[in-house]
Structures are given as C-alpha cells and as structure tokens.
C-alpha atoms as a PDB file:
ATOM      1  CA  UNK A   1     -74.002  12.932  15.194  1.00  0.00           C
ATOM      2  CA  UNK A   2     -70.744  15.325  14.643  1.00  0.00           C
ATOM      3  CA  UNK A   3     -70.099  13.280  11.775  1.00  0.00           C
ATOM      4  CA  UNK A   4     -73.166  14.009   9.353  1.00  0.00           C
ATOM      5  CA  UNK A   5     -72.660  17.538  10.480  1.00  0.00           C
ATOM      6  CA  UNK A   6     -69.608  17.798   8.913  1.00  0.00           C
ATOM      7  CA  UNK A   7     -70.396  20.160   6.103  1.00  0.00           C
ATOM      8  CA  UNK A   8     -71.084  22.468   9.085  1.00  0.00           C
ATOM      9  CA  UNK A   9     -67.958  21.734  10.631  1.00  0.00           C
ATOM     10  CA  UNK A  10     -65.988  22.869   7.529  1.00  0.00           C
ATOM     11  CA  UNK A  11     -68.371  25.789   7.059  1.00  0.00           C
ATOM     12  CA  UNK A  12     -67.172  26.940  10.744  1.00  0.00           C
ATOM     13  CA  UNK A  13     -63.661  26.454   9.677  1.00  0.00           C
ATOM     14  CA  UNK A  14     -63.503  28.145   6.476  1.00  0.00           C
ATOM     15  CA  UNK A  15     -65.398  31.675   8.046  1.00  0.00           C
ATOM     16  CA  UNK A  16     -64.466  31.317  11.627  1.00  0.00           C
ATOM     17  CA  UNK A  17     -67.878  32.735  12.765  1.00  0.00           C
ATOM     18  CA  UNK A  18     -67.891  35.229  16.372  1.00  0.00           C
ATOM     19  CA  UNK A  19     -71.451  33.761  16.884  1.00  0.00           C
ATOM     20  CA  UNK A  20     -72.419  29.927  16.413  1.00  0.00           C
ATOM     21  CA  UNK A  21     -76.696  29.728  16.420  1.00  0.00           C
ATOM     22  CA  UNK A  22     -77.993  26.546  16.728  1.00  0.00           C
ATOM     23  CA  UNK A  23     -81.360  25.389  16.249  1.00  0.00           C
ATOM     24  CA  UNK A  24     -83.737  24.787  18.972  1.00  0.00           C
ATOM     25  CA  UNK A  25     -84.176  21.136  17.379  1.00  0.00           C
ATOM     26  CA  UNK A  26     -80.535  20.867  16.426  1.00  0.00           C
ATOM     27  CA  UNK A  27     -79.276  17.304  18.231  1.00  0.00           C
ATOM     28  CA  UNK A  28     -75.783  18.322  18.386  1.00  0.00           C
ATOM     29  CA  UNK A  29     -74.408  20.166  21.455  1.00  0.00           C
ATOM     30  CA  UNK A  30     -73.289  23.273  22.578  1.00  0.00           C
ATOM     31  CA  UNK A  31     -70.290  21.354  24.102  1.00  0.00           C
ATOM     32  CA  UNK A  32     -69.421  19.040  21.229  1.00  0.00           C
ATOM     33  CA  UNK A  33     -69.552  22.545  19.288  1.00  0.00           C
ATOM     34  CA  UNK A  34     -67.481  23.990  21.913  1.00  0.00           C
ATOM     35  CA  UNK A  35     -65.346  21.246  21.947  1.00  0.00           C
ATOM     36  CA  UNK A  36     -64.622  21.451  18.162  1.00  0.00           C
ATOM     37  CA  UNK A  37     -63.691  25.137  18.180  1.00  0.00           C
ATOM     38  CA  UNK A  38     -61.545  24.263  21.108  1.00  0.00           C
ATOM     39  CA  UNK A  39     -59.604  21.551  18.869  1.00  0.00           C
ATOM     40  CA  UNK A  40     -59.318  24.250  15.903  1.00  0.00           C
ATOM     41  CA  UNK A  41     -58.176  27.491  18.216  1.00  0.00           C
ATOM     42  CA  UNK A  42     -61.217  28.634  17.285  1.00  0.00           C
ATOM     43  CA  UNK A  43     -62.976  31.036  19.878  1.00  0.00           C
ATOM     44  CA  UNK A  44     -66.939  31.844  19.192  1.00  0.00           C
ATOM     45  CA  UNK A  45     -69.879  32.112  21.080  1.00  0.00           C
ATOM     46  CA  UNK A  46     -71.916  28.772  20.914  1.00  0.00           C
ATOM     47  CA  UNK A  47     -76.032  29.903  21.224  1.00  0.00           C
ATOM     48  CA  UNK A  48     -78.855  28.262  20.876  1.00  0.00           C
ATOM     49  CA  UNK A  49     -81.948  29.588  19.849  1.00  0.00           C
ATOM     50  CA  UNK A  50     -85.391  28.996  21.204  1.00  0.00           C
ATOM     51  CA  UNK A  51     -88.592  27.938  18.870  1.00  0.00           C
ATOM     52  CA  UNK A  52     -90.569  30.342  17.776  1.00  0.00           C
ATOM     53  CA  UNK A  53     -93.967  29.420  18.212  1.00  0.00           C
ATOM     54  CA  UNK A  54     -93.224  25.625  17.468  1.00  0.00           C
ATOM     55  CA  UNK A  55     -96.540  24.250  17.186  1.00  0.00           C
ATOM     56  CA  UNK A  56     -97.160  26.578  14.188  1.00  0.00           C
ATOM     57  CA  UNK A  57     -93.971  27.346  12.588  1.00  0.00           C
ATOM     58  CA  UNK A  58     -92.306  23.764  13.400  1.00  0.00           C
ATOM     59  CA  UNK A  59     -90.981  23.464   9.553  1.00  0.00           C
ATOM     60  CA  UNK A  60     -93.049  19.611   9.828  1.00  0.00           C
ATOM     61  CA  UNK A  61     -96.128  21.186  10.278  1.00  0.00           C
ATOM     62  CA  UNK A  62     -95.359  23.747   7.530  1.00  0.00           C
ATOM     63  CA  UNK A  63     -94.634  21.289   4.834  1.00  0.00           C
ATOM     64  CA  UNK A  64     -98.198  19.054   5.522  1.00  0.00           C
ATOM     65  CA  UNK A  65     -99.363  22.237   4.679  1.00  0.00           C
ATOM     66  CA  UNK A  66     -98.416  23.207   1.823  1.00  0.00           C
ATOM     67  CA  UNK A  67    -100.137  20.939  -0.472  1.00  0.00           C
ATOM     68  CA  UNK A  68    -103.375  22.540   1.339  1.00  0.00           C
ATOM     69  CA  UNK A  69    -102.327  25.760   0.699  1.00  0.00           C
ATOM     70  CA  UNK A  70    -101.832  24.899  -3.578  1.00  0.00           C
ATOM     71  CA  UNK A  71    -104.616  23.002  -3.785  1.00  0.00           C
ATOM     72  CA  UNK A  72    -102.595  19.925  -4.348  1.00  0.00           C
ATOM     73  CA  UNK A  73    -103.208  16.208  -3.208  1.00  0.00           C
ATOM     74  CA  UNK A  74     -99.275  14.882  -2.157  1.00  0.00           C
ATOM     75  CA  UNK A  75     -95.865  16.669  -2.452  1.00  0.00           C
ATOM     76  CA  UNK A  76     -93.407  14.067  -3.507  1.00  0.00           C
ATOM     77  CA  UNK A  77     -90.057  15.216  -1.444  1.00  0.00           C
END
C-alpha cells in the first residue's frame, strides 16, 4: 500500500509538514506513516480525521449523483 502512495511520500519529504491528516478511508497507517517520518528524521504529528457525515458526503455517493443533479444519463470517468 506505501508503495502507490508514493507521490505522498515525496510530497511529505519535499515540505516536511508539522501536521500529517489522513483520511478517515485512507488504508495506510498512522504507524507505517510514523514509521516513514521516523526513517527520514522527520518529526510530525500523524492524525486522522473522522467522516463527516459519511453516508451523505462519502465522495461515492456524491459522484452517482451528479449526473442527477445535471440532468445527465452516465458520467464517463
């Protein structure tokens, strides 16, 4: 899982954030993040960050959605 995260990885390493927020419905850890920073003498504080409502804001159940809400048939992602 670290792996396809990697653009975050670099992202961490190239602004060396205080504060690390993950998703509620991010699969990666707060200790494989931890672990990371640890690696890269990195020190920040690893969060993660509870859904908001997630039966109506979960971003799944936004996009079926929006073709209702502009009157289209299909959204080709």
């Amino acid at each position: 899982m670290l792996i396809k995260q990697f653009w975050a990885l670099e992202t961490i390493l190239k602004y060396r954030p205080d504060v690390i927020a993950l998703g509620y419905d991010h699969k990666v850890s707060k200790q494989t993040i931890k672990r990371f920073l640890k690696q890269h003498n990195l020190d920040a504080k690893v969060v993660r960050i509870k859904a908001y409502n997630a039966k109506k804001y979960k971003s799944s159940i936004i996009k079926k959605r929006i073709p209702l809400d502009l009157g289209i048939d299909e959204v080709f992602v």
